[in-house]
PDB file of N, CA and C in Angstrom:
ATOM      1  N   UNK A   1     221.828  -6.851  92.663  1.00  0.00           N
ATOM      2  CA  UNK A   1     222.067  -6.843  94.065  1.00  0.00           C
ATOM      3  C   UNK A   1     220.723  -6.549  94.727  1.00  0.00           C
ATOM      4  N   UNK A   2     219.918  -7.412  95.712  1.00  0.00           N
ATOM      5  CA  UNK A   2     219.074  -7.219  96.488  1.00  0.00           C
ATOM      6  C   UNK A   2     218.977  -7.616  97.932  1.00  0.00           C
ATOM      7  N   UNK A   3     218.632  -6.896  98.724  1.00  0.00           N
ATOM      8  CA  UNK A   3     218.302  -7.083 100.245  1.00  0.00           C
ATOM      9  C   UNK A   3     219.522  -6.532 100.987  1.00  0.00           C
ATOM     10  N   UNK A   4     220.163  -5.525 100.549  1.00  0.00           N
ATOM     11  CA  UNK A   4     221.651  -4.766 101.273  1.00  0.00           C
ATOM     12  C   UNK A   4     220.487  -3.584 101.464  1.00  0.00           C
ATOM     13  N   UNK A   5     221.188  -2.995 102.548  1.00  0.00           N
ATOM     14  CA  UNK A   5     221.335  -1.483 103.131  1.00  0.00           C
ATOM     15  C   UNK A   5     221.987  -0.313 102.665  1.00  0.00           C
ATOM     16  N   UNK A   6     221.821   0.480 102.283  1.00  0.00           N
ATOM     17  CA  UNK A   6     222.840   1.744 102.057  1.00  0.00           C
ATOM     18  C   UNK A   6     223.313   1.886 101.093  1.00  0.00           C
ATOM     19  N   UNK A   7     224.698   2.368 100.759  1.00  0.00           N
ATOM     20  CA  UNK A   7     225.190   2.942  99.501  1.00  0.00           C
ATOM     21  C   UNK A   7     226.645   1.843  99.955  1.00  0.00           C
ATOM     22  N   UNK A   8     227.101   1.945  98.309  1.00  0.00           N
ATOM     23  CA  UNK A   8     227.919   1.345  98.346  1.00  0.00           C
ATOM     24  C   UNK A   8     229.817   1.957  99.064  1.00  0.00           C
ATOM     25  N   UNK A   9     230.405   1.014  98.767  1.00  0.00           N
ATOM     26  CA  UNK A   9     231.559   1.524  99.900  1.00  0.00           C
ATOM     27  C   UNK A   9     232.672   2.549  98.917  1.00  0.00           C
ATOM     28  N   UNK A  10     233.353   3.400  99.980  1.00  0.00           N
ATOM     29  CA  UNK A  10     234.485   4.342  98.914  1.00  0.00           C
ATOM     30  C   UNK A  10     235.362   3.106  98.620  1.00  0.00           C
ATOM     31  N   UNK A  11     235.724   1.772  98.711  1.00  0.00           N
ATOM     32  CA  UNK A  11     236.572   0.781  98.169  1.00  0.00           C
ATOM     33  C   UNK A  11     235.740  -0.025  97.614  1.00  0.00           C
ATOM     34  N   UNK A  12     235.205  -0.343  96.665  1.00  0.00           N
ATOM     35  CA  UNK A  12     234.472  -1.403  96.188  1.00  0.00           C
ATOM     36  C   UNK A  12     235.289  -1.679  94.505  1.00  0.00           C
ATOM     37  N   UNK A  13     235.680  -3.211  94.951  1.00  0.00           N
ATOM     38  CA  UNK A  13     236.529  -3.588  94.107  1.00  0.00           C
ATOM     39  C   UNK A  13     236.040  -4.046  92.777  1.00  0.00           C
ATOM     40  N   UNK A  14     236.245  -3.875  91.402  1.00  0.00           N
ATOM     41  CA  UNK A  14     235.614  -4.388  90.067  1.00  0.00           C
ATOM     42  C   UNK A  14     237.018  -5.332  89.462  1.00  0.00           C
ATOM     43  N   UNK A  15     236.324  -6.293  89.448  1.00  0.00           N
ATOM     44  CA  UNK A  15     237.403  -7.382  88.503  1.00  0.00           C
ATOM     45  C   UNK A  15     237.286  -7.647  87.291  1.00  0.00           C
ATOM     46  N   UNK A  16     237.929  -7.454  86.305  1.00  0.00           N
ATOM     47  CA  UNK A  16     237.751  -7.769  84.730  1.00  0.00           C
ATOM     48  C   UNK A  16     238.464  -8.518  83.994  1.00  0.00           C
ATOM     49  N   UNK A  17     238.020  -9.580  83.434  1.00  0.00           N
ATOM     50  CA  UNK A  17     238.971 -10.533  82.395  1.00  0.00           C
ATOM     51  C   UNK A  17     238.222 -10.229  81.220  1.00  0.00           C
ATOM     52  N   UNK A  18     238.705  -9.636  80.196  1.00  0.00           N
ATOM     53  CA  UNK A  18     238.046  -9.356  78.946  1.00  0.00           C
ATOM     54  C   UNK A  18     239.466 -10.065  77.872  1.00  0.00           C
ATOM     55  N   UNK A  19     238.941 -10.675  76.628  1.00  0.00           N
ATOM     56  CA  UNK A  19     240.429 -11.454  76.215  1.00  0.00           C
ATOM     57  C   UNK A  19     239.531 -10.179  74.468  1.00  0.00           C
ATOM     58  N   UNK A  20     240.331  -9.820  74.713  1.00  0.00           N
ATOM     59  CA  UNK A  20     240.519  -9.156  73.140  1.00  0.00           C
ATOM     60  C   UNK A  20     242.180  -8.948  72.482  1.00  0.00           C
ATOM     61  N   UNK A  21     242.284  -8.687  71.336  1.00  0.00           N
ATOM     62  CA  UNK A  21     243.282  -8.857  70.372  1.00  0.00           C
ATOM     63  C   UNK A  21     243.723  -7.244  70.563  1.00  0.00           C
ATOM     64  N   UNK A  22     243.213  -6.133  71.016  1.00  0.00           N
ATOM     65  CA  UNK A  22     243.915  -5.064  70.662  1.00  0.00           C
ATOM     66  C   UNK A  22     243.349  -4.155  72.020  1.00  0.00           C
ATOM     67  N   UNK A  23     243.937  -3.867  73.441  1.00  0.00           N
ATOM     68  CA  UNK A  23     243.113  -3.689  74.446  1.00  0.00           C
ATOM     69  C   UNK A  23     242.683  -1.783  74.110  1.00  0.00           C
ATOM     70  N   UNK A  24     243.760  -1.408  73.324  1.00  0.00           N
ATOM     71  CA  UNK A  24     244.219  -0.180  73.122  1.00  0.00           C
ATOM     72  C   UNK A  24     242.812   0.434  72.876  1.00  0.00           C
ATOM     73  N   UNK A  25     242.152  -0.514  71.968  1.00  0.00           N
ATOM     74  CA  UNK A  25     240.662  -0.149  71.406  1.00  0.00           C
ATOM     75  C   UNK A  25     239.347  -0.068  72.155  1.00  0.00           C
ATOM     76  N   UNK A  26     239.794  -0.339  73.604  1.00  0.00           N
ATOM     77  CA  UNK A  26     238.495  -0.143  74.910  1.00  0.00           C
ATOM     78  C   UNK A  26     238.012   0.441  75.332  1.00  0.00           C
ATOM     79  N   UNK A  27     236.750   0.957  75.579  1.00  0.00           N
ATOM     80  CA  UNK A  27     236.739   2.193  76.981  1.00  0.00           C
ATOM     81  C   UNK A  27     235.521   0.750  77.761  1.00  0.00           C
ATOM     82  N   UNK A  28     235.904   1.074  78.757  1.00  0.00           N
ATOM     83  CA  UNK A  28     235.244   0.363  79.883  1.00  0.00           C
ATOM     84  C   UNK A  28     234.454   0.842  80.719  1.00  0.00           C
ATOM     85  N   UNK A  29     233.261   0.713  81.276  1.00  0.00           N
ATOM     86  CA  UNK A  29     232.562   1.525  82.531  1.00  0.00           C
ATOM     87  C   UNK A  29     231.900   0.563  83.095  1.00  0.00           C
ATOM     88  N   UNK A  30     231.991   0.746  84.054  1.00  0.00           N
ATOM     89  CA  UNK A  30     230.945   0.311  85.339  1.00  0.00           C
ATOM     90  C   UNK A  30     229.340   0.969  85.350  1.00  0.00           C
ATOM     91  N   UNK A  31     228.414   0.821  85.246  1.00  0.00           N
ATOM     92  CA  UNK A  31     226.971   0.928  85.210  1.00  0.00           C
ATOM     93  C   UNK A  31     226.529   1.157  86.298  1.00  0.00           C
ATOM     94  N   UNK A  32     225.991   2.041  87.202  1.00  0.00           N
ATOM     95  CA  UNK A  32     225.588   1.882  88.424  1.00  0.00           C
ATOM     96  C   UNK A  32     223.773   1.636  88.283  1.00  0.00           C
ATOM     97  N   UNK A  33     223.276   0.890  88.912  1.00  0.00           N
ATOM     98  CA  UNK A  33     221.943   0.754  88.712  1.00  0.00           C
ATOM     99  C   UNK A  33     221.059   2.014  88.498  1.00  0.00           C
ATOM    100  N   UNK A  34     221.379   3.540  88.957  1.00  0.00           N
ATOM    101  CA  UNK A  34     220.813   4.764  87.965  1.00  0.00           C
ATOM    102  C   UNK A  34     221.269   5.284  86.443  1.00  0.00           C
ATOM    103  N   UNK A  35     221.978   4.325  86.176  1.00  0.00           N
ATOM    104  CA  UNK A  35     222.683   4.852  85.237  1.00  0.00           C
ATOM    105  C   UNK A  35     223.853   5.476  84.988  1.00  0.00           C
ATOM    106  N   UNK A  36     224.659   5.776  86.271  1.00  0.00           N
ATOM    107  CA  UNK A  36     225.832   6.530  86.583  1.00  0.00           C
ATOM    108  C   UNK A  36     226.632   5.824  85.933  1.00  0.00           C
ATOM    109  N   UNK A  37     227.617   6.165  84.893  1.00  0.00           N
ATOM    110  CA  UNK A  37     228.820   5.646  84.895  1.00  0.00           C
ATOM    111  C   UNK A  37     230.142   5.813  85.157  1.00  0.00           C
ATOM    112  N   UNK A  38     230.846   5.098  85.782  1.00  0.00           N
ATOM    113  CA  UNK A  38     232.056   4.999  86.371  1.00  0.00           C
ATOM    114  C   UNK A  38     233.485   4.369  85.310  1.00  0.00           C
ATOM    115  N   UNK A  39     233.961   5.213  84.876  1.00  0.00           N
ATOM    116  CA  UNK A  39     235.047   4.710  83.793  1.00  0.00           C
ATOM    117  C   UNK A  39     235.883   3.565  84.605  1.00  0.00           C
ATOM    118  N   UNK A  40     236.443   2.848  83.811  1.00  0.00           N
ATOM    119  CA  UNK A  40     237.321   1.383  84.466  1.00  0.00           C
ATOM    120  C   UNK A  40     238.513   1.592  83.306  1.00  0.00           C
ATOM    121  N   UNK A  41     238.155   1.968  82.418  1.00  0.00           N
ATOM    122  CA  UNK A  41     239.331   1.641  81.076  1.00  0.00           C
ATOM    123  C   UNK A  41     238.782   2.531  80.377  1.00  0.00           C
ATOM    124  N   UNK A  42     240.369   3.571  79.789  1.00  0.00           N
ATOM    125  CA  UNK A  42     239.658   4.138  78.470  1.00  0.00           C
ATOM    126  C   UNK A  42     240.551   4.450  77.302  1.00  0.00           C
ATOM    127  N   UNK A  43     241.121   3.468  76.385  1.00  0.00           N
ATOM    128  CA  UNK A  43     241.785   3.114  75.395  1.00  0.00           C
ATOM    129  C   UNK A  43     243.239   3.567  75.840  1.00  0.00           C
ATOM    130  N   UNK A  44     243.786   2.815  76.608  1.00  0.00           N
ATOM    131  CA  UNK A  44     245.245   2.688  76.924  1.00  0.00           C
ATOM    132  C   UNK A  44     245.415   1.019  76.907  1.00  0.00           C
ATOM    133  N   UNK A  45     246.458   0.982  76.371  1.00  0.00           N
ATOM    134  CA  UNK A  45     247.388   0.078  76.490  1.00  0.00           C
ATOM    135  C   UNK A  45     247.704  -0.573  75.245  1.00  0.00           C
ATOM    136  N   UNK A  46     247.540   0.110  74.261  1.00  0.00           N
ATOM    137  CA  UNK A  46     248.306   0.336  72.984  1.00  0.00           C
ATOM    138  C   UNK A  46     247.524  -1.300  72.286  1.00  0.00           C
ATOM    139  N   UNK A  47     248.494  -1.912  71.705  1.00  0.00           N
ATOM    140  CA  UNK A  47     248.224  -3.262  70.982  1.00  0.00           C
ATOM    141  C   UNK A  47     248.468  -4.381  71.524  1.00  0.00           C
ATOM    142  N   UNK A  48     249.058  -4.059  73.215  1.00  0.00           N
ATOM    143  CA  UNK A  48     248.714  -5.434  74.159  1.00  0.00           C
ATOM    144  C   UNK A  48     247.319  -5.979  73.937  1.00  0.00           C
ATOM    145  N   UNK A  49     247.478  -7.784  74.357  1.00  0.00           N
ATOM    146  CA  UNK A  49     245.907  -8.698  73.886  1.00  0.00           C
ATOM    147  C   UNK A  49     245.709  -8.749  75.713  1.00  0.00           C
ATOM    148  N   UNK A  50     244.661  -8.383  75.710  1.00  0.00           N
ATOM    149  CA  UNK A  50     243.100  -8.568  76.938  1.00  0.00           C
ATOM    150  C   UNK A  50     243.591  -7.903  77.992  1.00  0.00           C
ATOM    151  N   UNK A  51     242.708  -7.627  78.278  1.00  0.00           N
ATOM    152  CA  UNK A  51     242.139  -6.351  80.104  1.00  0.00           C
ATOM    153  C   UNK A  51     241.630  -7.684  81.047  1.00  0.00           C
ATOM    154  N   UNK A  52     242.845  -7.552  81.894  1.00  0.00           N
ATOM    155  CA  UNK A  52     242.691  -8.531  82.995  1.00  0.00           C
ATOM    156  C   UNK A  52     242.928  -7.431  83.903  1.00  0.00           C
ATOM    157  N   UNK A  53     242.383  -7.389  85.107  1.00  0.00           N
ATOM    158  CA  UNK A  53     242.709  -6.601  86.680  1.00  0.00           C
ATOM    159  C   UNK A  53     241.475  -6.137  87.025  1.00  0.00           C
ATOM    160  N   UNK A  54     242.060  -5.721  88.142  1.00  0.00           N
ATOM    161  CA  UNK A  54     241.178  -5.319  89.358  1.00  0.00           C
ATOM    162  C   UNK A  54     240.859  -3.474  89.750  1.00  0.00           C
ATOM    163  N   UNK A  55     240.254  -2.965  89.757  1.00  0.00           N
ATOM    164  CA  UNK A  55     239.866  -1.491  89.857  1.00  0.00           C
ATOM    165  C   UNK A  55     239.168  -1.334  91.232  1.00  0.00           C
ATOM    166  N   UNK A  56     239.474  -0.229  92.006  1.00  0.00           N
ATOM    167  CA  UNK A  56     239.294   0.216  92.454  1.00  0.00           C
ATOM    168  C   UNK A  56     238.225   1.700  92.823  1.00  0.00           C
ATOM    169  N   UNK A  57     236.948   1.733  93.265  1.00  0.00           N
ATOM    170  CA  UNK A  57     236.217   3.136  92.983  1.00  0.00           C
ATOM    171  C   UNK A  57     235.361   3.242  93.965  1.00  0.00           C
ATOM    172  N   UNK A  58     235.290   4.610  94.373  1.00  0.00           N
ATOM    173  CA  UNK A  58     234.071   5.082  95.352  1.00  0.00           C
ATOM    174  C   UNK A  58     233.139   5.373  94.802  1.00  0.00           C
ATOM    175  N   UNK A  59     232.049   4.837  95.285  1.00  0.00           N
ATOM    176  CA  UNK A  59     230.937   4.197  94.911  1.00  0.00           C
ATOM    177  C   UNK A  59     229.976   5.098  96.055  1.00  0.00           C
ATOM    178  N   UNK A  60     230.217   5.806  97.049  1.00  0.00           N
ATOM    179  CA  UNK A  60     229.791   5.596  98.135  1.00  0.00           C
ATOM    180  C   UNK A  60     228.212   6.639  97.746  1.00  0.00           C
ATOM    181  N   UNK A  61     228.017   7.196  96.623  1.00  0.00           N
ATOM    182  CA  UNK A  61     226.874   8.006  95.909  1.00  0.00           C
ATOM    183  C   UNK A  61     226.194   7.294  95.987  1.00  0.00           C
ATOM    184  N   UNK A  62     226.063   5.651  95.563  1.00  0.00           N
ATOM    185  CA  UNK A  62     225.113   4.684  94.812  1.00  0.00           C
ATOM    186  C   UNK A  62     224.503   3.892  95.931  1.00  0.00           C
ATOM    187  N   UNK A  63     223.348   3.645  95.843  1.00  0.00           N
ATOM    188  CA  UNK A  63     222.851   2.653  96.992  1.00  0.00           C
ATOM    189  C   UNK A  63     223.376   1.525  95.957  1.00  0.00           C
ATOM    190  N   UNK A  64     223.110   0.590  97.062  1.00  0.00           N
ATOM    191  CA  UNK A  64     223.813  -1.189  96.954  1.00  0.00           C
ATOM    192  C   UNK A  64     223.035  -1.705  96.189  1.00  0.00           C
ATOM    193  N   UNK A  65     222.002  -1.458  96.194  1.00  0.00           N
ATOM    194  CA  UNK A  65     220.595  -2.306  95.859  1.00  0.00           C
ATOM    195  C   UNK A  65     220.604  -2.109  94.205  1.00  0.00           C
ATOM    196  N   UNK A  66     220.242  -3.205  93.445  1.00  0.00           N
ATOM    197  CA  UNK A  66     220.166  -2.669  91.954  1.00  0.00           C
ATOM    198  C   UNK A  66     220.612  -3.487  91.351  1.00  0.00           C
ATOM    199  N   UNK A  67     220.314  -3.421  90.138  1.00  0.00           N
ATOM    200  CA  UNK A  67     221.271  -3.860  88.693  1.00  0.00           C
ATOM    201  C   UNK A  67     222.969  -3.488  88.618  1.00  0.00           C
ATOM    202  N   UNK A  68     224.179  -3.986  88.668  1.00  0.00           N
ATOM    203  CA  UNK A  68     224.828  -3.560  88.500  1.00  0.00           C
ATOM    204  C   UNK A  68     225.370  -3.825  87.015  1.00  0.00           C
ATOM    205  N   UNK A  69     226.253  -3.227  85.974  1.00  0.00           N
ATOM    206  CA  UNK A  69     226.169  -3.696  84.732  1.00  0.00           C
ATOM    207  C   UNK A  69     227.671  -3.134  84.394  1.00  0.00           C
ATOM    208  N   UNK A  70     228.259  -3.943  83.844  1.00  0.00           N
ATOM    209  CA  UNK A  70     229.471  -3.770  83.021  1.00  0.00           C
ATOM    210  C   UNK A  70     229.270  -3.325  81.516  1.00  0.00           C
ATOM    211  N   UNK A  71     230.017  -1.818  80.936  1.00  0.00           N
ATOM    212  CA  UNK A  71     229.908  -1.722  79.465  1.00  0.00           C
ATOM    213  C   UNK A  71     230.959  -1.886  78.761  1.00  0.00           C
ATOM    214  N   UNK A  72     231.234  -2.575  77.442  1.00  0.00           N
ATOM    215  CA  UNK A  72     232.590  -2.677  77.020  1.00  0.00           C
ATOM    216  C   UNK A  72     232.352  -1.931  75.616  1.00  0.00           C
ATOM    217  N   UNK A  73     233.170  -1.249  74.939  1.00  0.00           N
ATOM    218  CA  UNK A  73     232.848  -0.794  73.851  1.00  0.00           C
ATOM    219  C   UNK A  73     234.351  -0.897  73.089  1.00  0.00           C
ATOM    220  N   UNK A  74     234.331  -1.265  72.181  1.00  0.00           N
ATOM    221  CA  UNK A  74     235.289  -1.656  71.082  1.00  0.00           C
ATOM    222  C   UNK A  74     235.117  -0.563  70.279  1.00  0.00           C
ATOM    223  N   UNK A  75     235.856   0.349  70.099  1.00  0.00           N
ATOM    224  CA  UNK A  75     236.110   1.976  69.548  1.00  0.00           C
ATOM    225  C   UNK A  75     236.949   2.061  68.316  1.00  0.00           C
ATOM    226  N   UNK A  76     237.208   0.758  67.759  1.00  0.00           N
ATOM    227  CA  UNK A  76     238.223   0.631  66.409  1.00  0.00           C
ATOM    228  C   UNK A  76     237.489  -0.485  65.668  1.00  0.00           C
ATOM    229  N   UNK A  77     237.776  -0.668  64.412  1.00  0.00           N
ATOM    230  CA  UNK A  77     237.315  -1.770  63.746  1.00  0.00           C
ATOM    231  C   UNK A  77     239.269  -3.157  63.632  1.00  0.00           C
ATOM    232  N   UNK A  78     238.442  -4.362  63.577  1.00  0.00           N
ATOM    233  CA  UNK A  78     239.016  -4.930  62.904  1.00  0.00           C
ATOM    234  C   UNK A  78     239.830  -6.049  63.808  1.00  0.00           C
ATOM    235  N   UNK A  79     239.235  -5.889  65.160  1.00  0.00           N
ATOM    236  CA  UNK A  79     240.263  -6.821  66.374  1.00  0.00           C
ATOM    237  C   UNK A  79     238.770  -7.394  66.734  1.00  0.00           C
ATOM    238  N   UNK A  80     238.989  -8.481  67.744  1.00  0.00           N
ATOM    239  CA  UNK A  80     237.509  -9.482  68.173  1.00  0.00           C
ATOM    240  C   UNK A  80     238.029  -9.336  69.311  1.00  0.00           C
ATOM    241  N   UNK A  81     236.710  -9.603  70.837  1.00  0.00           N
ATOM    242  CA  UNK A  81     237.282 -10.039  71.845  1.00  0.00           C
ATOM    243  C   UNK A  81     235.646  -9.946  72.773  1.00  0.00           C
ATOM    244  N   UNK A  82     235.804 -10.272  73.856  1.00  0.00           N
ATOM    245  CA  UNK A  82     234.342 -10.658  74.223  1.00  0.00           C
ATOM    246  C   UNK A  82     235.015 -11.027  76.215  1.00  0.00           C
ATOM    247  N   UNK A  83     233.555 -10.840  76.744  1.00  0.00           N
ATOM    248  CA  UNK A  83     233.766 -10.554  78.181  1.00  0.00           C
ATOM    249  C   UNK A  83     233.695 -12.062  78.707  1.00  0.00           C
ATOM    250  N   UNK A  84     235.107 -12.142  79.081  1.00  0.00           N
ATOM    251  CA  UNK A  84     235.375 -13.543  79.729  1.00  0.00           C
ATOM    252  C   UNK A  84     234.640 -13.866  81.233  1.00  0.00           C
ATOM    253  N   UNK A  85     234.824 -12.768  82.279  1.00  0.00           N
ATOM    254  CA  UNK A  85     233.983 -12.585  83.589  1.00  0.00           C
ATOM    255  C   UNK A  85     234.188 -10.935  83.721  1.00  0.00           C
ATOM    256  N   UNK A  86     233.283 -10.992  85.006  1.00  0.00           N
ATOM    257  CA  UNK A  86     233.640  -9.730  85.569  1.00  0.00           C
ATOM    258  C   UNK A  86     233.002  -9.897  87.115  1.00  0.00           C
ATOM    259  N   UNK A  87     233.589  -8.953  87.733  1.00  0.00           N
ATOM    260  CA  UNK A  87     233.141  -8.867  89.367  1.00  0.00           C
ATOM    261  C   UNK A  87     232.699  -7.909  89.604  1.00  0.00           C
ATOM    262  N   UNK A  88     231.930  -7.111  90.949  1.00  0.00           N
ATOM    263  CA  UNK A  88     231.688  -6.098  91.780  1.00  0.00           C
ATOM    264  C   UNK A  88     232.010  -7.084  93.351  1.00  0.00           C
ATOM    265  N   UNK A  89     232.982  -6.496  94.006  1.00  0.00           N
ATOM    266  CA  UNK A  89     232.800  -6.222  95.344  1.00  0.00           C
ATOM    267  C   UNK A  89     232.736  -5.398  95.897  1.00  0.00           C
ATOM    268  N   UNK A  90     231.638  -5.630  97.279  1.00  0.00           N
ATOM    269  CA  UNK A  90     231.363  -4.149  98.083  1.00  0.00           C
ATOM    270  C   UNK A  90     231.885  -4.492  99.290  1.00  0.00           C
TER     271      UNK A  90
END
């Protein structure tokens, strides 16, 4: 993100389509360009397949400006799955 003003908003929406075989095995975070991380997912939803939706988070700490970065971490062995898209809206 470059050429915004300010910090980001207390509603700034994150969208995730991740297609994996076991979602149960996720933790998810949002990256803020200092390094802050913001949890999105953190190993719920048992042996349902892929993390699709939309999250919600105040953000309003972080200036706008920056790298923003999605982390996915697969916390079990033995399921595959890989980042289909992802969003930030501010």
């Amino acid at each position: 993100m470059s050429g915004r003003t300010g910090n980001a908003p207390s509603n700034a929406s994150i969208n995730v389509n991740i297609v994996h075989t076991y979602r149960g095995d996720l933790k998810v975070d949002l990256v803020a360009p200092d390094g802050t991380l913001y949890n999105i997912h953190n190993r719920t939803g048992g042996s349902a397949d892929n993390l699709v939706g939309t999250y919600t988070k105040s953000l309003t700490s972080e200036p706008l400006n920056g790298t923003w970065r999605l982390r996915v971490n697969d916390n079990a062995a033995g399921d595959t799955g890989y980042i289909n898209s992802w969003s930030i809206t501010f």
